[in-house]
Structure formats: structure tokens, C-alpha cells
PDB file of N, CA and C in Angstrom:
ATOM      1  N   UNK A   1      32.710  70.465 -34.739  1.00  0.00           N
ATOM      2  CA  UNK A   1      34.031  71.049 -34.662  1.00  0.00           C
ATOM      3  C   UNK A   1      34.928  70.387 -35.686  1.00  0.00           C
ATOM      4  N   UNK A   2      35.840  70.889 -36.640  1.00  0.00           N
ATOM      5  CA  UNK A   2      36.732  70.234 -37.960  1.00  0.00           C
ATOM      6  C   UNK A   2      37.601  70.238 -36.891  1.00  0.00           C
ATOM      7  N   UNK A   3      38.196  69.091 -37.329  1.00  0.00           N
ATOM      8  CA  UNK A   3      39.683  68.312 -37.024  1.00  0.00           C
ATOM      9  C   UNK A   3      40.667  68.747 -37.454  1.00  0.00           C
ATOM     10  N   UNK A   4      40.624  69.672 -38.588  1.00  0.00           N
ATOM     11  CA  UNK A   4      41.787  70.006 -38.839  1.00  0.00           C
ATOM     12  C   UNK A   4      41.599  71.515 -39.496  1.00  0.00           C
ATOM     13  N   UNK A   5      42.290  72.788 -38.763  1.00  0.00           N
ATOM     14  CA  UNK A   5      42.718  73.925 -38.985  1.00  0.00           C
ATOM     15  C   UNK A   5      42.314  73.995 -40.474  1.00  0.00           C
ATOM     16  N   UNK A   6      41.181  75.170 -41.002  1.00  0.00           N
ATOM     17  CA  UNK A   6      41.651  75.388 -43.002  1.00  0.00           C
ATOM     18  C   UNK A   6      42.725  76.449 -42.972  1.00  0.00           C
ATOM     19  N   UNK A   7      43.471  76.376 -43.544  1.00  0.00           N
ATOM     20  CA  UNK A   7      44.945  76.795 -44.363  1.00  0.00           C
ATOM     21  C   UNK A   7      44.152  78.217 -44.715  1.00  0.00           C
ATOM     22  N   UNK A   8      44.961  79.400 -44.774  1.00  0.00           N
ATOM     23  CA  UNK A   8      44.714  80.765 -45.490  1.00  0.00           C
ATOM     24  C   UNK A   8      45.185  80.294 -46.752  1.00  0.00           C
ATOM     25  N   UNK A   9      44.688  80.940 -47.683  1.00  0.00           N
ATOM     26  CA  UNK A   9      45.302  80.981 -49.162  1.00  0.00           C
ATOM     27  C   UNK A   9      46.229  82.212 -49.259  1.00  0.00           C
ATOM     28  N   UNK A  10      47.250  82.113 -50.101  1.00  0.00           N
ATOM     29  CA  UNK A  10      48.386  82.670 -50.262  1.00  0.00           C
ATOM     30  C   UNK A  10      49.382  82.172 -50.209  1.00  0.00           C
ATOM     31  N   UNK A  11      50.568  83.004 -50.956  1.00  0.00           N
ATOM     32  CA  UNK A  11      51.721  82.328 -51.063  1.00  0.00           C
ATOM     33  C   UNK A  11      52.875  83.270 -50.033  1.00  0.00           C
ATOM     34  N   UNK A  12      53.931  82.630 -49.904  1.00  0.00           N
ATOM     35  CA  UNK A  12      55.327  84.180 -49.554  1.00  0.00           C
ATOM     36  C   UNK A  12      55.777  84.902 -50.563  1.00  0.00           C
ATOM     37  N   UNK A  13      55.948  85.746 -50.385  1.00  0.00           N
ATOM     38  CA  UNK A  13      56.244  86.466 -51.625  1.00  0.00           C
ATOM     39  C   UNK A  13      54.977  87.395 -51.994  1.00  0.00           C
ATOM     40  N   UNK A  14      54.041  87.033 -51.576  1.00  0.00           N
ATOM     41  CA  UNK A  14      52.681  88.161 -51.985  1.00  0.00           C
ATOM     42  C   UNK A  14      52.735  88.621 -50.433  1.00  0.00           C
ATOM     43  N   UNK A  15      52.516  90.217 -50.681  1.00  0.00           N
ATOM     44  CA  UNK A  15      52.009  91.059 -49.671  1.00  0.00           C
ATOM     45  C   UNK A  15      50.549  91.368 -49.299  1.00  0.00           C
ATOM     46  N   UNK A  16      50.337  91.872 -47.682  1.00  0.00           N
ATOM     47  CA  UNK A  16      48.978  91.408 -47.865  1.00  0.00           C
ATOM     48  C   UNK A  16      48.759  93.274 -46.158  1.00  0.00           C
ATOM     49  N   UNK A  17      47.742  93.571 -46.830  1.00  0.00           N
ATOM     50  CA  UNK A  17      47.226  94.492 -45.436  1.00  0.00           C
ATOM     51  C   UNK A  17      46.700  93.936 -44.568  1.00  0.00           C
ATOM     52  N   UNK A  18      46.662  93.926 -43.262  1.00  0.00           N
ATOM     53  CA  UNK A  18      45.589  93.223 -42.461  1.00  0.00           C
ATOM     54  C   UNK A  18      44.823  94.504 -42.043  1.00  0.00           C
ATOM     55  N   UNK A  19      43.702  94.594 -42.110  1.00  0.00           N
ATOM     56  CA  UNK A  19      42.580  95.684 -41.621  1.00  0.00           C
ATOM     57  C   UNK A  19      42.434  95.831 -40.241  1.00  0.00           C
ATOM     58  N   UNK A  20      42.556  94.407 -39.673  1.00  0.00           N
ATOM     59  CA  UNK A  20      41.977  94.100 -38.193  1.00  0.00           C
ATOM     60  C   UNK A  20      43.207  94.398 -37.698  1.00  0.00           C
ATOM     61  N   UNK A  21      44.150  94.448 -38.002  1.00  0.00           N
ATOM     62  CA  UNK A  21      45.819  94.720 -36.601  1.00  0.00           C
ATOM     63  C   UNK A  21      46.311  96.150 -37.645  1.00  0.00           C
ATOM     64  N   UNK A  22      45.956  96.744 -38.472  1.00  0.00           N
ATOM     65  CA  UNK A  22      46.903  97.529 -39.408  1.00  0.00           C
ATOM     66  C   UNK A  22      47.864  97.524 -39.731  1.00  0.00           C
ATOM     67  N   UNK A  23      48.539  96.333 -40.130  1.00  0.00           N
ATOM     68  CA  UNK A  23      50.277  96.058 -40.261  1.00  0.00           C
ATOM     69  C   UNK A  23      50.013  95.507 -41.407  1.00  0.00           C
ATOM     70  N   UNK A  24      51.230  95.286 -41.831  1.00  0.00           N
ATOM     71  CA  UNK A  24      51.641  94.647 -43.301  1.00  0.00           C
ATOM     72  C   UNK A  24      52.061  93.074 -43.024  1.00  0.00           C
ATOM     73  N   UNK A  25      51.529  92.465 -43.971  1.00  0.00           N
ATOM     74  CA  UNK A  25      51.705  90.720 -43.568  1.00  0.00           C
ATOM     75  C   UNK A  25      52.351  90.359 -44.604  1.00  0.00           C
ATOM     76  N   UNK A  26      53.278  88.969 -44.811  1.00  0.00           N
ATOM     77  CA  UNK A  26      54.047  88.527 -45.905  1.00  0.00           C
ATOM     78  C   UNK A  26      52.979  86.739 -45.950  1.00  0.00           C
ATOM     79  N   UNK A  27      52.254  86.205 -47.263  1.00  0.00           N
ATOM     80  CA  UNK A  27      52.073  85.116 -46.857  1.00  0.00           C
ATOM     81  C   UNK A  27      50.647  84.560 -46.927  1.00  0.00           C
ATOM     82  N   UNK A  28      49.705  84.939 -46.440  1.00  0.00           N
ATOM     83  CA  UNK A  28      48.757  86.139 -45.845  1.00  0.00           C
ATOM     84  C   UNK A  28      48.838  85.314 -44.372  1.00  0.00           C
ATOM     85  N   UNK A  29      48.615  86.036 -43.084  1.00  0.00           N
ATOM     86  CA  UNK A  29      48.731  85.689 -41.649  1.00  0.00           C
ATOM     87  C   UNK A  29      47.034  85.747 -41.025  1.00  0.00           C
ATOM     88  N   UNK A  30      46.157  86.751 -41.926  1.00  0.00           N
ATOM     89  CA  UNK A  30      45.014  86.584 -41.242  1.00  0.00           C
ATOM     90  C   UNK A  30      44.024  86.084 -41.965  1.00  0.00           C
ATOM     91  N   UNK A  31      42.472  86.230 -41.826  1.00  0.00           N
ATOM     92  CA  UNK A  31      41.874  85.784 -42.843  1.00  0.00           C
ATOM     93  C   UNK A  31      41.431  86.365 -43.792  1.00  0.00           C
ATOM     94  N   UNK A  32      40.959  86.024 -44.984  1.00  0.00           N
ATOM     95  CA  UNK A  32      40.276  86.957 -46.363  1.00  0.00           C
ATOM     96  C   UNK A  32      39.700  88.134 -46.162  1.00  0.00           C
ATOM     97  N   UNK A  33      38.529  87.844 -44.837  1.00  0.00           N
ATOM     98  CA  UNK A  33      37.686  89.178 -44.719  1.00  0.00           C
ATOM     99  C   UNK A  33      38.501  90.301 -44.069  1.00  0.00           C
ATOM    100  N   UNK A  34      39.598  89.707 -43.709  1.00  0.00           N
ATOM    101  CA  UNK A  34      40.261  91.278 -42.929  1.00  0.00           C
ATOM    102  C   UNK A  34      41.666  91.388 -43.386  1.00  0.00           C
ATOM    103  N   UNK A  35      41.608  91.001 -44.693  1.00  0.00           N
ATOM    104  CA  UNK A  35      43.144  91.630 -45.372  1.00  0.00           C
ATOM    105  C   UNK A  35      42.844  92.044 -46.827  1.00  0.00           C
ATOM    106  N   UNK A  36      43.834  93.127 -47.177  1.00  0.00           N
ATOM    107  CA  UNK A  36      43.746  93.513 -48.609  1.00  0.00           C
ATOM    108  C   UNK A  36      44.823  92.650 -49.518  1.00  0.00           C
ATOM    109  N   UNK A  37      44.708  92.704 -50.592  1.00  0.00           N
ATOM    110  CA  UNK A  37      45.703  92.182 -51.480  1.00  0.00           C
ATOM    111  C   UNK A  37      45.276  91.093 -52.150  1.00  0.00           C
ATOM    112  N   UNK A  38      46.738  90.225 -52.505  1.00  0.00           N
ATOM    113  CA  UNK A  38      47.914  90.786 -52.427  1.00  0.00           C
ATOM    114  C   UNK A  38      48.469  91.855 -53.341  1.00  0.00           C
ATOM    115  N   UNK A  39      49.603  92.518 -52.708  1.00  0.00           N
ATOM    116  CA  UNK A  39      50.437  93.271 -53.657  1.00  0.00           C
ATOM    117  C   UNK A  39      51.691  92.751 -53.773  1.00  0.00           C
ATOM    118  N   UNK A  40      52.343  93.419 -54.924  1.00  0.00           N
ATOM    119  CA  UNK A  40      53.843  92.557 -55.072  1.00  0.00           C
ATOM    120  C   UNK A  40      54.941  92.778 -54.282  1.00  0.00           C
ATOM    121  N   UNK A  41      54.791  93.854 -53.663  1.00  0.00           N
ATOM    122  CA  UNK A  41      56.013  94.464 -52.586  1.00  0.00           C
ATOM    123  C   UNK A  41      55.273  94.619 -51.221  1.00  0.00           C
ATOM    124  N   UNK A  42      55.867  94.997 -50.674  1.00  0.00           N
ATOM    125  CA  UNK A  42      56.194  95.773 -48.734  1.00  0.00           C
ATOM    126  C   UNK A  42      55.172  96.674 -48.895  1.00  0.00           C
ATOM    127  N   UNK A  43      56.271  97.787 -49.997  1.00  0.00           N
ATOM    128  CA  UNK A  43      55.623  99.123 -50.158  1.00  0.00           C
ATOM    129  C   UNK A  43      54.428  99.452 -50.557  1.00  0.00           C
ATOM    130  N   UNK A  44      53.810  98.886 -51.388  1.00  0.00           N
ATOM    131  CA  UNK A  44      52.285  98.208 -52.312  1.00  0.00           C
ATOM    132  C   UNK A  44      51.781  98.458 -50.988  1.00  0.00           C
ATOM    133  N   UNK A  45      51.608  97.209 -50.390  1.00  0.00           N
ATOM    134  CA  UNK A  45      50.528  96.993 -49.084  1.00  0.00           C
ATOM    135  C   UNK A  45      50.491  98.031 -47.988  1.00  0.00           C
ATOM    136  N   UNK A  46      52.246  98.746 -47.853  1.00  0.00           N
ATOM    137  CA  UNK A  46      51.979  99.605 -46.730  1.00  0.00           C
ATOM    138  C   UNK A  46      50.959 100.577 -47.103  1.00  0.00           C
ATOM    139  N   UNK A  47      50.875 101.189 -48.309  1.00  0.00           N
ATOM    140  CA  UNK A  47      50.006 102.057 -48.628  1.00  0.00           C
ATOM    141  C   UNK A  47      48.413 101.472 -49.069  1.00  0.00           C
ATOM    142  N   UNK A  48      48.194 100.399 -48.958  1.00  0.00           N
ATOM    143  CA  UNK A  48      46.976 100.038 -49.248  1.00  0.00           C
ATOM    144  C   UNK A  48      46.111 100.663 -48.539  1.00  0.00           C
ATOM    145  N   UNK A  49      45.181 101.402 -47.719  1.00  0.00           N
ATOM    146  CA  UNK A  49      44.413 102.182 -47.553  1.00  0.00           C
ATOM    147  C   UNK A  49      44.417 103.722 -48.121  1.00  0.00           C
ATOM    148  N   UNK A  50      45.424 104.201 -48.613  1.00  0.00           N
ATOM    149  CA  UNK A  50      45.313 105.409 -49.230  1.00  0.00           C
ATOM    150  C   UNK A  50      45.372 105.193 -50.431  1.00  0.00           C
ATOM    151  N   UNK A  51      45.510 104.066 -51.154  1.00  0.00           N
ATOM    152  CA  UNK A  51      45.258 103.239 -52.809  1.00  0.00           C
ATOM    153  C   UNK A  51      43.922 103.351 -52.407  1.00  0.00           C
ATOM    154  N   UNK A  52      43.327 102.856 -51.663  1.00  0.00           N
ATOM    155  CA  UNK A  52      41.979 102.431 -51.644  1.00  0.00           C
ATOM    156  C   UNK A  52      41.347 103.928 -51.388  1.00  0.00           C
ATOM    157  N   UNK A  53      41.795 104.994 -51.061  1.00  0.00           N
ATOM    158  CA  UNK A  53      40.738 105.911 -50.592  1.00  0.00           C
ATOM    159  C   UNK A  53      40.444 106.834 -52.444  1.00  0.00           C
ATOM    160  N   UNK A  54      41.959 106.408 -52.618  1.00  0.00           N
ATOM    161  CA  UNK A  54      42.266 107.312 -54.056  1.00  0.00           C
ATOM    162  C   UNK A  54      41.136 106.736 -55.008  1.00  0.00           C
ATOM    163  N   UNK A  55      41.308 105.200 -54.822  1.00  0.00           N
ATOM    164  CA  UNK A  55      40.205 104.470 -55.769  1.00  0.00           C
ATOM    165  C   UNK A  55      39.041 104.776 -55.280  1.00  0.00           C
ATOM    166  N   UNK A  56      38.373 104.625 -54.671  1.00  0.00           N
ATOM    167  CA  UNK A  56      37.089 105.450 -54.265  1.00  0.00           C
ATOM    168  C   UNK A  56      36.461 107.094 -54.581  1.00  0.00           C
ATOM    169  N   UNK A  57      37.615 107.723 -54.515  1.00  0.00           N
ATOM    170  CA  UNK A  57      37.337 109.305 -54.509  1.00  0.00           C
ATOM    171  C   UNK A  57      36.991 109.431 -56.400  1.00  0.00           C
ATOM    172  N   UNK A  58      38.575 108.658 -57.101  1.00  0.00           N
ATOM    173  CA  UNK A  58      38.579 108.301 -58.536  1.00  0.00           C
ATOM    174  C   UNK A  58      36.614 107.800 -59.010  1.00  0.00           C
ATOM    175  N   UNK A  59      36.182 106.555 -58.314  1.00  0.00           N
ATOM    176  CA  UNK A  59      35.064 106.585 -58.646  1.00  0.00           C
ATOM    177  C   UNK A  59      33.549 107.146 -58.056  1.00  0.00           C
ATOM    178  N   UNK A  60      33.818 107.791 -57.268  1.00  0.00           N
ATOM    179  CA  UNK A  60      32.709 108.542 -57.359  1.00  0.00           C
ATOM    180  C   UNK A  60      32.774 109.429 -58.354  1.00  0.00           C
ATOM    181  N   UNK A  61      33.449 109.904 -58.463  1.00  0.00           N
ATOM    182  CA  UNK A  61      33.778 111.524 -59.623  1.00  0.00           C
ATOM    183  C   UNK A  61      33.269 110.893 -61.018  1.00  0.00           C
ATOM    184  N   UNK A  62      33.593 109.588 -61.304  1.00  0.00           N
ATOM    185  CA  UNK A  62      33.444 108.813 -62.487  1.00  0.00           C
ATOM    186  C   UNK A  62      31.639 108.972 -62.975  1.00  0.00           C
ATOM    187  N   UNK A  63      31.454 109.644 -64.132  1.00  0.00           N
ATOM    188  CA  UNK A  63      30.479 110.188 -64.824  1.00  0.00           C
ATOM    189  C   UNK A  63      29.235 108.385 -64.604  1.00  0.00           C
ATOM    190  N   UNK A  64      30.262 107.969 -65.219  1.00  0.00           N
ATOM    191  CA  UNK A  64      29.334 106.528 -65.090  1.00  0.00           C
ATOM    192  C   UNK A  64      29.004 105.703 -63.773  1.00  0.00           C
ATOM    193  N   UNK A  65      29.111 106.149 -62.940  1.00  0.00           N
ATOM    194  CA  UNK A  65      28.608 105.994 -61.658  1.00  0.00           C
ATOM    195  C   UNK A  65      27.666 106.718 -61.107  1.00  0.00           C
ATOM    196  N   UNK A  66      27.220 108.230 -61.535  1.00  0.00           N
ATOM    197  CA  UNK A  66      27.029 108.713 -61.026  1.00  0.00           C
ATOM    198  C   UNK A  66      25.713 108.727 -61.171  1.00  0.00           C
ATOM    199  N   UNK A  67      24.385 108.770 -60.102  1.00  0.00           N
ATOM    200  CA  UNK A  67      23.161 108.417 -60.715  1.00  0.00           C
ATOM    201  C   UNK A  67      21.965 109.847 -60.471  1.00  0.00           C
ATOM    202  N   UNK A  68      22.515 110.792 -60.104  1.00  0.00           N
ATOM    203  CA  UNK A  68      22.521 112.049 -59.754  1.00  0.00           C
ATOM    204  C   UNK A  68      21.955 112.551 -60.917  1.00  0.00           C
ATOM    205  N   UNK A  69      22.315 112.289 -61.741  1.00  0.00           N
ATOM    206  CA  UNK A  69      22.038 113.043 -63.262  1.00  0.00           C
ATOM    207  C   UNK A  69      20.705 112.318 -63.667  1.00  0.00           C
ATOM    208  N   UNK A  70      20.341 111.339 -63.029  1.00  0.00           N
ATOM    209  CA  UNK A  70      19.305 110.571 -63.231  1.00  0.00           C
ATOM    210  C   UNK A  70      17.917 110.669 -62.581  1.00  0.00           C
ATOM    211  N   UNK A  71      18.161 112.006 -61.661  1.00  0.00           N
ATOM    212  CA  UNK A  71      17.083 111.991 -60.676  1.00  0.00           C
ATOM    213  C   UNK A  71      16.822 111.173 -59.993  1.00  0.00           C
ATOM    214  N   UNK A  72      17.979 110.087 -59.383  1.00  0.00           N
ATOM    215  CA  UNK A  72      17.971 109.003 -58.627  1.00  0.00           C
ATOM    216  C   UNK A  72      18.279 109.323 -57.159  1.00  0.00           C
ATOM    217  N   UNK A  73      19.254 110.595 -57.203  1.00  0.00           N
ATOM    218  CA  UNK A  73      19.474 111.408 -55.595  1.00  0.00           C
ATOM    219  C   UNK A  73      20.376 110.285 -54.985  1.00  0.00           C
ATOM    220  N   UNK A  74      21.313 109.568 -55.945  1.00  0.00           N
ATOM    221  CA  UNK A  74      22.903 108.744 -55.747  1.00  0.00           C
ATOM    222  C   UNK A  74      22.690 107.495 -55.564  1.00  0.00           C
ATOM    223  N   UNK A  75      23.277 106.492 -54.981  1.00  0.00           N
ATOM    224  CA  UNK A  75      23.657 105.319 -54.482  1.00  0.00           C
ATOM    225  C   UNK A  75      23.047 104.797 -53.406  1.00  0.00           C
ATOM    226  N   UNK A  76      23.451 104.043 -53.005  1.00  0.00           N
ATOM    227  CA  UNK A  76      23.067 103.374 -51.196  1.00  0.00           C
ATOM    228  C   UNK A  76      23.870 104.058 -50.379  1.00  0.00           C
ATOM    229  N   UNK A  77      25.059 104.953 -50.807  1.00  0.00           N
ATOM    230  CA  UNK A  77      25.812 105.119 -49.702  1.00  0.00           C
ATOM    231  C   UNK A  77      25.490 106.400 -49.383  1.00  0.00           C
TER     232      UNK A  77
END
């Protein structure tokens, strides 16, 4: 058992998503694996899952990803 609590990394002033509660954090409040960011504002992070869906949709469509053309029948996903 450690003696002493490890510290989150982050500063105030960076915004942060938490995945696991869905709220917006200032700081970061939870840990790495269950927050996005940071972003520079409020607004940044509130929308961080629909940034993220846009970035996803953006790369699948992306020619150079695509392995389809390769007779590979896509990705892992």
C-alpha cells in the first residue's frame, strides 16, 4: 500500500472531460484513463465527445486509412 496519494497531472486553467461522471472538470479531478484533454476553455471540453465523434467519422472516410481497397475487408474494428 503507498503512503502517499499520486497527484493527477494537470494544471487550473486547462479543461478536462471526465468520461466516467460526463461533466466538465477544471484542473484535471479524475484520472488519465477517464478524462479527455486538456482543452483551453469550458466550451472546448463541453463538446469533447462530439469533437471526438467528428474526428473519427473525418478518419474513417480518410483514403489513407482505408484498407478496403486493399482486399483487406477494413480494420479491427
Amino acid at each position: 500500500m503507498a503512503l502517499f496519494k499520486k497527484r493527477t497531472a494537470g494544471k487550473p486553467g486547462e479543461w478536462y472531460y471526465c468520461l466516467k461522471h460526463g461533466t466538465v472538470e477544471e484542473g484535471p479531478e479524475c484520472r488519465a484513463a477517464d478524462r479527455m484533454g486538456p482543452y483551453d476553455t469550458r466550451e472546448e471540453a463541453s463538446h469533447a465527445m462530439e469533437t471526438a465523434r467528428e474526428r473519427n467519422e473525418a478518419w474513417r472516410q480518410d483514403p489513407r486509412w482505408n484498407d478496403e481497397r486493399e482486399g483487406g475487408g477494413g480494420g479491427t474494428g
